[in-house]
C-alpha atoms as a PDB file:
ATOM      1  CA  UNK A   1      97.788  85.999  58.577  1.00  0.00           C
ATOM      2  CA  UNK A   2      98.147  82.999  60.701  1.00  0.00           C
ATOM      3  CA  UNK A   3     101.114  82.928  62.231  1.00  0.00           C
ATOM      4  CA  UNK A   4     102.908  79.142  63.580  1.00  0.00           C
ATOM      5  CA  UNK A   5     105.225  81.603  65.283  1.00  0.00           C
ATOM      6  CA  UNK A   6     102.676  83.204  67.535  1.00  0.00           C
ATOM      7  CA  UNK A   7     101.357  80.129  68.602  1.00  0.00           C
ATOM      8  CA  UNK A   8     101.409  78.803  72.501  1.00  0.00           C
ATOM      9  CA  UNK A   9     102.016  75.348  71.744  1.00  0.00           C
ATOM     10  CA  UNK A  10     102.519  72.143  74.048  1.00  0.00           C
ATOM     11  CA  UNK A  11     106.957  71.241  74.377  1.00  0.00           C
ATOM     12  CA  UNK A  12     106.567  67.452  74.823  1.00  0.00           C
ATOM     13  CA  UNK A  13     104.505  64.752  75.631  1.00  0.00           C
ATOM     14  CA  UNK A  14     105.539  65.130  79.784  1.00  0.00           C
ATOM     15  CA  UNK A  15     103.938  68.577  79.378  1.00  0.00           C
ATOM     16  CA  UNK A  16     100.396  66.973  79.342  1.00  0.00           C
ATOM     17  CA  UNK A  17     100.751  66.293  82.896  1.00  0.00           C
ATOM     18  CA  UNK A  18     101.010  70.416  83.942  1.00  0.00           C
ATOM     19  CA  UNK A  19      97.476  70.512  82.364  1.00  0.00           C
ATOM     20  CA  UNK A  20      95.691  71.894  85.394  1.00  0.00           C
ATOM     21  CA  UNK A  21      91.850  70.363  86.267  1.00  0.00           C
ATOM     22  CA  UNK A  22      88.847  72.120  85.539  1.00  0.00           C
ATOM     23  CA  UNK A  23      87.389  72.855  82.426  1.00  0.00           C
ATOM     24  CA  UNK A  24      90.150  72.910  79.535  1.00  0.00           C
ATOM     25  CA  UNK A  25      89.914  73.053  75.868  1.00  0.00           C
ATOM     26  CA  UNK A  26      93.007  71.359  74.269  1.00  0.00           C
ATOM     27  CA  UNK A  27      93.208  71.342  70.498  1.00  0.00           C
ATOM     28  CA  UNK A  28      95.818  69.466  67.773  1.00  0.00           C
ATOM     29  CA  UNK A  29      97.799  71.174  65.172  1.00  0.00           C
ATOM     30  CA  UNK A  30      99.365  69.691  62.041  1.00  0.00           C
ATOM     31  CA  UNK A  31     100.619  71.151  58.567  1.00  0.00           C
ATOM     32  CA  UNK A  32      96.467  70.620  57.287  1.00  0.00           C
ATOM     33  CA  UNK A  33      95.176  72.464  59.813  1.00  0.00           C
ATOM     34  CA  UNK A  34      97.947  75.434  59.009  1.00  0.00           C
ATOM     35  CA  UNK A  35      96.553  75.744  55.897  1.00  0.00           C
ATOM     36  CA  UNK A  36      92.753  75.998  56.286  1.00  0.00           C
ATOM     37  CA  UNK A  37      93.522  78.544  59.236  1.00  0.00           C
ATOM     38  CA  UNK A  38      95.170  80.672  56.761  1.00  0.00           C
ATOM     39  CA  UNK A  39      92.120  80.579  55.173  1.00  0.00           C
ATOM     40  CA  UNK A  40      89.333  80.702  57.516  1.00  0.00           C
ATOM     41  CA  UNK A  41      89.928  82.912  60.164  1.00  0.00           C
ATOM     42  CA  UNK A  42      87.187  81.245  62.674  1.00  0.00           C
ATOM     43  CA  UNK A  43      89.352  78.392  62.794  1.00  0.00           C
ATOM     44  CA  UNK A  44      92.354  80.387  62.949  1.00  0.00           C
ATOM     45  CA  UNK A  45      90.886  81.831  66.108  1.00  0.00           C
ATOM     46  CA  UNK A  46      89.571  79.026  67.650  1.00  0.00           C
ATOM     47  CA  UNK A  47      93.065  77.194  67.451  1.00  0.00           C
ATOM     48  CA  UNK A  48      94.571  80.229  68.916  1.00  0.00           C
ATOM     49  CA  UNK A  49      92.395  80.876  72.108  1.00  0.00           C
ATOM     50  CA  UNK A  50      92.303  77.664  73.042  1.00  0.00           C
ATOM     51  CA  UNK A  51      93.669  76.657  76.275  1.00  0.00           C
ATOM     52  CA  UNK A  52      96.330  74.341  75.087  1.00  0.00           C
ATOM     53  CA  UNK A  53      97.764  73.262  71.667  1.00  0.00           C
ATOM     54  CA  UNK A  54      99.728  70.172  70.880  1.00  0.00           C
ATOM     55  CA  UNK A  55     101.857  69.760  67.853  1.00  0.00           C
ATOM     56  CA  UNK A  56     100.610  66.636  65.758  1.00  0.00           C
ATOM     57  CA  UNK A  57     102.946  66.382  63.514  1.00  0.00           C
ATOM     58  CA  UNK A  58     106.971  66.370  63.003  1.00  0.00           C
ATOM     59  CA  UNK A  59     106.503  69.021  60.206  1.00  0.00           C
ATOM     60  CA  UNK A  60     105.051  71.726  63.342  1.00  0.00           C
ATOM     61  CA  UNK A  61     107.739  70.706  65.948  1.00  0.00           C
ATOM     62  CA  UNK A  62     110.504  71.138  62.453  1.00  0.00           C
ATOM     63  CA  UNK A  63     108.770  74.499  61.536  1.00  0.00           C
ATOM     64  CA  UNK A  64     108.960  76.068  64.990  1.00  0.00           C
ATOM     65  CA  UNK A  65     112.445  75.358  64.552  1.00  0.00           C
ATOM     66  CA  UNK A  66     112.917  77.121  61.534  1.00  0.00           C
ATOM     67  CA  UNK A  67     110.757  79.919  62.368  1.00  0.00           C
ATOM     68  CA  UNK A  68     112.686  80.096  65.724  1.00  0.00           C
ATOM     69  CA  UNK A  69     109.054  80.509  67.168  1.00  0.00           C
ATOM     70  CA  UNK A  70     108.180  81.413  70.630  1.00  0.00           C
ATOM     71  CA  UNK A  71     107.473  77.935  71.437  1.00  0.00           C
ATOM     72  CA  UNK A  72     109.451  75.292  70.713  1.00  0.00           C
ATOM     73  CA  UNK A  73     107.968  72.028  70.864  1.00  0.00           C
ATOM     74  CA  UNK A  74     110.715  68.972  70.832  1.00  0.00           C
ATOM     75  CA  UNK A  75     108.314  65.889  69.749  1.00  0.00           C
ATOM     76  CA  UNK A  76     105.830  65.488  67.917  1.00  0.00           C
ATOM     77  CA  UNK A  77     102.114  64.683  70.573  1.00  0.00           C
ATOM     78  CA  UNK A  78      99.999  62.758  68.016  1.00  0.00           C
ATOM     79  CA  UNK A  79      95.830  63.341  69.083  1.00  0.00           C
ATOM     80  CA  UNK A  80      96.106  59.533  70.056  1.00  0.00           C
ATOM     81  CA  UNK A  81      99.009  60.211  72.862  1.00  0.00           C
ATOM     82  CA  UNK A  82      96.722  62.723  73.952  1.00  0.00           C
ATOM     83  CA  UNK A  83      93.499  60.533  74.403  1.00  0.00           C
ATOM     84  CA  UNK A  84      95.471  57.614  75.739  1.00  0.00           C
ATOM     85  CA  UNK A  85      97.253  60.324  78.393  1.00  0.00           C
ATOM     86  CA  UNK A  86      93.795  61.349  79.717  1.00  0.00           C
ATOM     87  CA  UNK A  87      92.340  58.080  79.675  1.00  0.00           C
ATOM     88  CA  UNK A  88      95.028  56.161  81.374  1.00  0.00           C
ATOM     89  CA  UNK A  89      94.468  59.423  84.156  1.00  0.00           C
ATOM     90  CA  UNK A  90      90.855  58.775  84.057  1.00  0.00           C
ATOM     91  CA  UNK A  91      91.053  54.844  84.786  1.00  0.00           C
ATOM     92  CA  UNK A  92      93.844  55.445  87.346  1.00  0.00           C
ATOM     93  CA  UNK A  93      91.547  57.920  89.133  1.00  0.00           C
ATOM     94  CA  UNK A  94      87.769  55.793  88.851  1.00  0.00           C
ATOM     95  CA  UNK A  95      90.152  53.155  90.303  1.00  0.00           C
ATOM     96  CA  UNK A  96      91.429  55.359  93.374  1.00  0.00           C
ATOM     97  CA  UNK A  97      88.381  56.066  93.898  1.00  0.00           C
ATOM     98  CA  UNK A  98      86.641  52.685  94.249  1.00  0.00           C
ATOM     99  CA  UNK A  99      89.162  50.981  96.414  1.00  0.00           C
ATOM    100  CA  UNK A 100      88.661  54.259  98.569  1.00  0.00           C
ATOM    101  CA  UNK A 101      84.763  53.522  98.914  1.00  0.00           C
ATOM    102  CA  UNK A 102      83.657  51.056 101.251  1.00  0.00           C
ATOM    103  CA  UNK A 103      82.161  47.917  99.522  1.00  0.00           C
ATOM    104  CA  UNK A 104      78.638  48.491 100.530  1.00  0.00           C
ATOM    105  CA  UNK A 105      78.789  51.633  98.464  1.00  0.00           C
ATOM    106  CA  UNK A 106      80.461  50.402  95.096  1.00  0.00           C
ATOM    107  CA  UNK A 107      77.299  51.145  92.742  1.00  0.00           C
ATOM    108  CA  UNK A 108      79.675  51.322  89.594  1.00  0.00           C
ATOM    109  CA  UNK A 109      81.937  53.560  87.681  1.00  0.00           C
ATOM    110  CA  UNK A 110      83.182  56.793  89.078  1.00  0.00           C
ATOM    111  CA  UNK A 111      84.501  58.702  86.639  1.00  0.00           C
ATOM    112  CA  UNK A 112      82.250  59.702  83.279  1.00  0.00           C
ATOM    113  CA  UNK A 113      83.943  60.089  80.036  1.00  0.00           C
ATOM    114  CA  UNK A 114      81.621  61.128  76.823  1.00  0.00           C
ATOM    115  CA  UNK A 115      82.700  60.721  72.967  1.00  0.00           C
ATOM    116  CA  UNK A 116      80.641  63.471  71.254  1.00  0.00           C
ATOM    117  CA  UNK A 117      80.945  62.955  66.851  1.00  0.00           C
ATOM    118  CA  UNK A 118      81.329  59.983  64.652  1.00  0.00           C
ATOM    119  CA  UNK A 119      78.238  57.758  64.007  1.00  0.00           C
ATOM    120  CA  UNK A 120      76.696  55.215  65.870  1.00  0.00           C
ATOM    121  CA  UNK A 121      78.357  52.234  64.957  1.00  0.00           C
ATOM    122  CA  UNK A 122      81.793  54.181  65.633  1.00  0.00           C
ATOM    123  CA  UNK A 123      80.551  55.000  68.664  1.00  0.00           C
ATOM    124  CA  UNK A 124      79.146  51.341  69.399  1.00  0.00           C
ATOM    125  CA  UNK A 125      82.582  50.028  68.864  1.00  0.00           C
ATOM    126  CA  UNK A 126      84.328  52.477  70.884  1.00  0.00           C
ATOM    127  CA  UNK A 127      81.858  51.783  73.835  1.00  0.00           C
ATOM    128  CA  UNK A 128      83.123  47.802  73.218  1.00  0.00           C
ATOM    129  CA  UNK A 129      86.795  48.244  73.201  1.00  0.00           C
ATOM    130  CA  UNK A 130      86.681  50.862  76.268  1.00  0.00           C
ATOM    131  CA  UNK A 131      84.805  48.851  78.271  1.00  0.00           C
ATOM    132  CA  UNK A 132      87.811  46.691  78.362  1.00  0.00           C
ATOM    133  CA  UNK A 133      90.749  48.252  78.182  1.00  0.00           C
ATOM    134  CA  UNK A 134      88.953  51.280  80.993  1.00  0.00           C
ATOM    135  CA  UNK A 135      86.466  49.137  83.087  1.00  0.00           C
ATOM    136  CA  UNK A 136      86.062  51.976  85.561  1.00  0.00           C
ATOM    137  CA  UNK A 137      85.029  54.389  83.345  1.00  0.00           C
ATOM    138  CA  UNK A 138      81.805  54.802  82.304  1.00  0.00           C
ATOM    139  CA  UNK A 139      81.108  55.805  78.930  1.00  0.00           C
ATOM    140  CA  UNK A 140      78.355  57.817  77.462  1.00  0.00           C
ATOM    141  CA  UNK A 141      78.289  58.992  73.582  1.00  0.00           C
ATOM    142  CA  UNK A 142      76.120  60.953  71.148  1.00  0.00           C
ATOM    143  CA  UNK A 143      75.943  61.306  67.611  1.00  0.00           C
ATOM    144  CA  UNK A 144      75.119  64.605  66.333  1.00  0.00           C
ATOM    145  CA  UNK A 145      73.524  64.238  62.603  1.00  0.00           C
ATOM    146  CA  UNK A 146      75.585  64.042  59.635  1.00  0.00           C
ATOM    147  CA  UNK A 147      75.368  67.858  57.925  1.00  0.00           C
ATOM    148  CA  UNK A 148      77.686  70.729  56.505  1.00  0.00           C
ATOM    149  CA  UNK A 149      76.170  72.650  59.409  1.00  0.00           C
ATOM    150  CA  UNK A 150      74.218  72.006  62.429  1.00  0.00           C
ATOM    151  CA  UNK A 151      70.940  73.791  63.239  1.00  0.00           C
ATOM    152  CA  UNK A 152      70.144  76.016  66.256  1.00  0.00           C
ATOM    153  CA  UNK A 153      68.112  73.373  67.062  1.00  0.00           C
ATOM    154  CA  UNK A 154      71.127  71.028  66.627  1.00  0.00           C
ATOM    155  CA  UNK A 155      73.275  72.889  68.793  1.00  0.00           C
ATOM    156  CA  UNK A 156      70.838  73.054  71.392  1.00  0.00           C
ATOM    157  CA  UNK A 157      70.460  69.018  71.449  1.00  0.00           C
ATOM    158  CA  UNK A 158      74.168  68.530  71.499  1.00  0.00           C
ATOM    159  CA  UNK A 159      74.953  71.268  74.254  1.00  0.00           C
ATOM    160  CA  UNK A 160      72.079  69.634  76.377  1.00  0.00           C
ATOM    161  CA  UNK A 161      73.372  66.217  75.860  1.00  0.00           C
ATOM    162  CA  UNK A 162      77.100  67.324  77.255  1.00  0.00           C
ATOM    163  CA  UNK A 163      76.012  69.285  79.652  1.00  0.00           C
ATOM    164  CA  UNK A 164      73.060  66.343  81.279  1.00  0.00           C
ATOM    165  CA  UNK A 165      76.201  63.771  80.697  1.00  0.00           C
ATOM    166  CA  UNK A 166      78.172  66.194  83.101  1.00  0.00           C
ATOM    167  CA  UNK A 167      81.835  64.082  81.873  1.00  0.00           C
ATOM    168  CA  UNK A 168      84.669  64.064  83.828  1.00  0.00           C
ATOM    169  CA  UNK A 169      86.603  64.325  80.429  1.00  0.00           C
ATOM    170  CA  UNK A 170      84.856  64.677  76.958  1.00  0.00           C
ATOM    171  CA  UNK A 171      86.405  64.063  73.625  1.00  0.00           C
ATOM    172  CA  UNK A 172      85.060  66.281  70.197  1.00  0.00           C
ATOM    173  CA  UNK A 173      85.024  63.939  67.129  1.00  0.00           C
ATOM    174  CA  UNK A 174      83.879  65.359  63.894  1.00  0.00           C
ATOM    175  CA  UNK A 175      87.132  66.617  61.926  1.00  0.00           C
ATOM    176  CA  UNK A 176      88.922  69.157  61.375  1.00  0.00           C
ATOM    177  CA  UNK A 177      87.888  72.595  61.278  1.00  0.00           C
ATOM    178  CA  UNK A 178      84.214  71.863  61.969  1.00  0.00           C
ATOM    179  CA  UNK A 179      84.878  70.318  65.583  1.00  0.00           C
ATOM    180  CA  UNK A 180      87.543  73.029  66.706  1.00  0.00           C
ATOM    181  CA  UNK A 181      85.100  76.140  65.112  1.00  0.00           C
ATOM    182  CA  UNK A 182      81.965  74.174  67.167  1.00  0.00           C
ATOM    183  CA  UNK A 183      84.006  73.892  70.187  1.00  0.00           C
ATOM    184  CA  UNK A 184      84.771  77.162  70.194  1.00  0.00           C
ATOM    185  CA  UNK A 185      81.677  78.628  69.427  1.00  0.00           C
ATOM    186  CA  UNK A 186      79.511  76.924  71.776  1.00  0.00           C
ATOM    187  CA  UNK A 187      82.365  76.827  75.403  1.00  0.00           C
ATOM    188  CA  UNK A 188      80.451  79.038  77.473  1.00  0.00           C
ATOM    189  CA  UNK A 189      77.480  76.759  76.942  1.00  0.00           C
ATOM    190  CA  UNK A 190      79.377  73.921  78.161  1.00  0.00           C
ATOM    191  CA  UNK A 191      78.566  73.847  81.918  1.00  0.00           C
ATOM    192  CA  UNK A 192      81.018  71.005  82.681  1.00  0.00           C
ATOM    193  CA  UNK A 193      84.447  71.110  84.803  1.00  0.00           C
ATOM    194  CA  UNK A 194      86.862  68.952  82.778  1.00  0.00           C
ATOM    195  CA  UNK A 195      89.042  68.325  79.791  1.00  0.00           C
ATOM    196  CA  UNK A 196      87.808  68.771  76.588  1.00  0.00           C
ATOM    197  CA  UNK A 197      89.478  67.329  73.600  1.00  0.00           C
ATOM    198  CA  UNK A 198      89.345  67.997  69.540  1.00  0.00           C
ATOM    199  CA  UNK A 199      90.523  64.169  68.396  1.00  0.00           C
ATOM    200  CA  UNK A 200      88.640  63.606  65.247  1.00  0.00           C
ATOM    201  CA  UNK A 201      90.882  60.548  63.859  1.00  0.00           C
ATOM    202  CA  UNK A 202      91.339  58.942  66.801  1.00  0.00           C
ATOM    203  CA  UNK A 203      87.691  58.246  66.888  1.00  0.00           C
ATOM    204  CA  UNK A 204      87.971  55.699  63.880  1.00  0.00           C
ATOM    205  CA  UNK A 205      91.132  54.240  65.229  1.00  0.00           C
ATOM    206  CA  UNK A 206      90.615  53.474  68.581  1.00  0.00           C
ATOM    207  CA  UNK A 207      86.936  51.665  66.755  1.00  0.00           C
ATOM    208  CA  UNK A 208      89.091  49.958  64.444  1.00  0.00           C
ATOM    209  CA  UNK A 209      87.191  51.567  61.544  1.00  0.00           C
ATOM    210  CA  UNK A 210      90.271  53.203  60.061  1.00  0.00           C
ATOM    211  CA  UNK A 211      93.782  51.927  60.859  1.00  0.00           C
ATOM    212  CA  UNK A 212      96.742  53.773  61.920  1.00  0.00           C
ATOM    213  CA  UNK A 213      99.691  53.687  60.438  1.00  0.00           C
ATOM    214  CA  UNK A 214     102.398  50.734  62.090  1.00  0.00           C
ATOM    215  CA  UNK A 215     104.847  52.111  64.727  1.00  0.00           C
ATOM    216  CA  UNK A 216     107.810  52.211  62.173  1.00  0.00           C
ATOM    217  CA  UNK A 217     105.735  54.334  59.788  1.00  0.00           C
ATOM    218  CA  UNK A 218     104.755  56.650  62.917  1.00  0.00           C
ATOM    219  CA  UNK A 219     108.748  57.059  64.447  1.00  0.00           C
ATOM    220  CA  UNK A 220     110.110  58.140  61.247  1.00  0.00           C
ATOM    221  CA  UNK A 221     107.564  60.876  60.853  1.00  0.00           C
ATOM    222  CA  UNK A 222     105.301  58.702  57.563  1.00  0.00           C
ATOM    223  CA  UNK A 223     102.081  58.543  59.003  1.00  0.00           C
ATOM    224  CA  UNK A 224     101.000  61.359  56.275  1.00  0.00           C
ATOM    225  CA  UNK A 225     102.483  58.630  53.616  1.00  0.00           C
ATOM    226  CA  UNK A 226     100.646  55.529  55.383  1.00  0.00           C
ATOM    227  CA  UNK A 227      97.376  57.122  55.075  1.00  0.00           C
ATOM    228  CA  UNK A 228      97.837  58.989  51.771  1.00  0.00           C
ATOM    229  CA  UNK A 229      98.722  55.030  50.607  1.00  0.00           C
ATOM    230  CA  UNK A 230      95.795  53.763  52.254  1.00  0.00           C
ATOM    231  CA  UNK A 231      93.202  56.392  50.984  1.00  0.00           C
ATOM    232  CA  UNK A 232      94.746  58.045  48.008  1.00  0.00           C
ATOM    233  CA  UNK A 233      91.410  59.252  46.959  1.00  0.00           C
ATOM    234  CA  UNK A 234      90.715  60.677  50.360  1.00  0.00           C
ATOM    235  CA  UNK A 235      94.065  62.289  51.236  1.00  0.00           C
ATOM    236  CA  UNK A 236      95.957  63.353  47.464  1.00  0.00           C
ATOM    237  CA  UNK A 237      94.749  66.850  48.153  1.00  0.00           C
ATOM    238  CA  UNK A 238      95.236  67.207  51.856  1.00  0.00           C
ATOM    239  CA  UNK A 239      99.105  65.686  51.121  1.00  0.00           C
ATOM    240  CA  UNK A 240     100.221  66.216  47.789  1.00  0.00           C
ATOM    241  CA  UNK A 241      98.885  69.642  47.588  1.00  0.00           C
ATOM    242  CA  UNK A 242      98.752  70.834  51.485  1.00  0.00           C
ATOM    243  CA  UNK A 243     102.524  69.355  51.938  1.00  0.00           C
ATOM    244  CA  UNK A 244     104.152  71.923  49.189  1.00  0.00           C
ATOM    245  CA  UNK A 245     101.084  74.442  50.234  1.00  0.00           C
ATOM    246  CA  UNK A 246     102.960  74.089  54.137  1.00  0.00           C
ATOM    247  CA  UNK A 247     106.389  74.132  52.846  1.00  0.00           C
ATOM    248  CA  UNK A 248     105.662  77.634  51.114  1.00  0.00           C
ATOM    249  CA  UNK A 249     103.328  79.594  54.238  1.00  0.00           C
ATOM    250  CA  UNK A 250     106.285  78.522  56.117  1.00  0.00           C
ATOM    251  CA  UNK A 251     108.755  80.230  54.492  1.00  0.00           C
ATOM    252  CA  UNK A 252     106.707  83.349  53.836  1.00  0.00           C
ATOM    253  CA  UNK A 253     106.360  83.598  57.408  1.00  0.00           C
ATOM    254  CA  UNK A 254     109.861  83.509  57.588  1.00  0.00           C
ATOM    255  CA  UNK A 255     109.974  85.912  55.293  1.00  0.00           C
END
């Protein structure tokens, strides 16, 4: 059984900033991805041996609670605090960097950040917005093709196409459990030194191709409710269903 109570998971949103350098996997967890872990057990233990977990979602940070877990996280750290942390680090760094240089060898951006998921024309409008909001960054993406499962020859294209990018932080975009379970799977194969996220949603919203919910919606813990409005056809089963479906693995942990 998966167990919330076992679970290392991130305090608050200050924590991010102990997240040593080098090569780090940091994964999300929310009341969906509870459920499917009980379920599949590669997920499970991909979300487990990762090196850092952050609570997305005020139902995780109230179950700890309740469970009187080993960690006890006091705020909800949504995927998108999480990109805009190591992003706003990234742009502060490239910056350092440049006005460090002397002029005569400014050839560009410094520091490399790659989106790998999504399609094209996410990824297209993600290379637009970033290039504004992070001019020092440079930004490099891929789109692996669109299938249940990837090939070995897939696999291979994907892990050469992180590893020739070299990032100085890469972001995983292709939902939930497939981009955790690939992640996973295929770290040791990663020859890169930096921070790795598994942000699947944040993809479409920081595009603009699916909107988040408004900040009221967010601060009193809705954002399930603002999407499940948005996309009923989409999201009934993840929240009508999975929401009860939490309530209930909670409490039989409790026991």
């Amino acid at each position: 059984m998966f167990l919330l109570s076992d679970l290392s998971i991130l305090e608050s949103k200050d924590a991010l900033g102990c997240v040593p350098e080098g090569k780090v996997l940091i994964n999300t967890i929310n009341a969906h991805s509870f459920n499917v872990a009980q379920k599949d057990e590669l997920f499970a233990e991909a979300l487990a041996k990762g090196d850092y977990l952050i609570p997305d979602g005020a139902s995780i940070v109230k179950a700890c609670k309740f469970l009187k877990a080993k960690s006890q996280p006091r705020e909800r750290i949504a995927g998108w605090d999480l990109f805009s942390f190591e992003m706003d680090r990234l742009e502060r760094k490239s910056t350092m960097l440049r006005e460090n240089d002397a002029p005569s060898v400014r050839r560009g951006p410094k520091c490399r950040v790659m989106f790998m998921g999504s399609s094209e024309k996410v990824l297209a409008k993600i290379k637009e917005r970033s290039a504004i909001e992070y001019p020092h960054l440079e930004v490099i993406t891929f789109s692996p093709p669109y299938k249940l499962e990837f090939s070995d020859e897939d696999n291979a294209a994907i892990i050469q196409a992180i590893n020739e990018a070299n990032p100085d932080l890469l972001w995983i975009g292709m939902t939930a459990p497939k981009q955790e379970k690939w992640t996973y799977q295929h770290w040791k194969e990663l020859n890169i030194h930096c921070h790795v996220g598994t942000i699947g949603a944040v993809f479409d919203f920081y595009a603009g191709t699916a909107q988040r919910a408004p900040q009221w919606w967010q601060e009193h813990s809705l954002e399930w409710l603002y999407r499940l409005v948005k996309e009923p056809k989409r999201m009934w089963r993840r929240y009508v269903i999975g929401n009860p479906l939490f309530l209930w693995n909670i409490h039989k942990e409790k026991g």
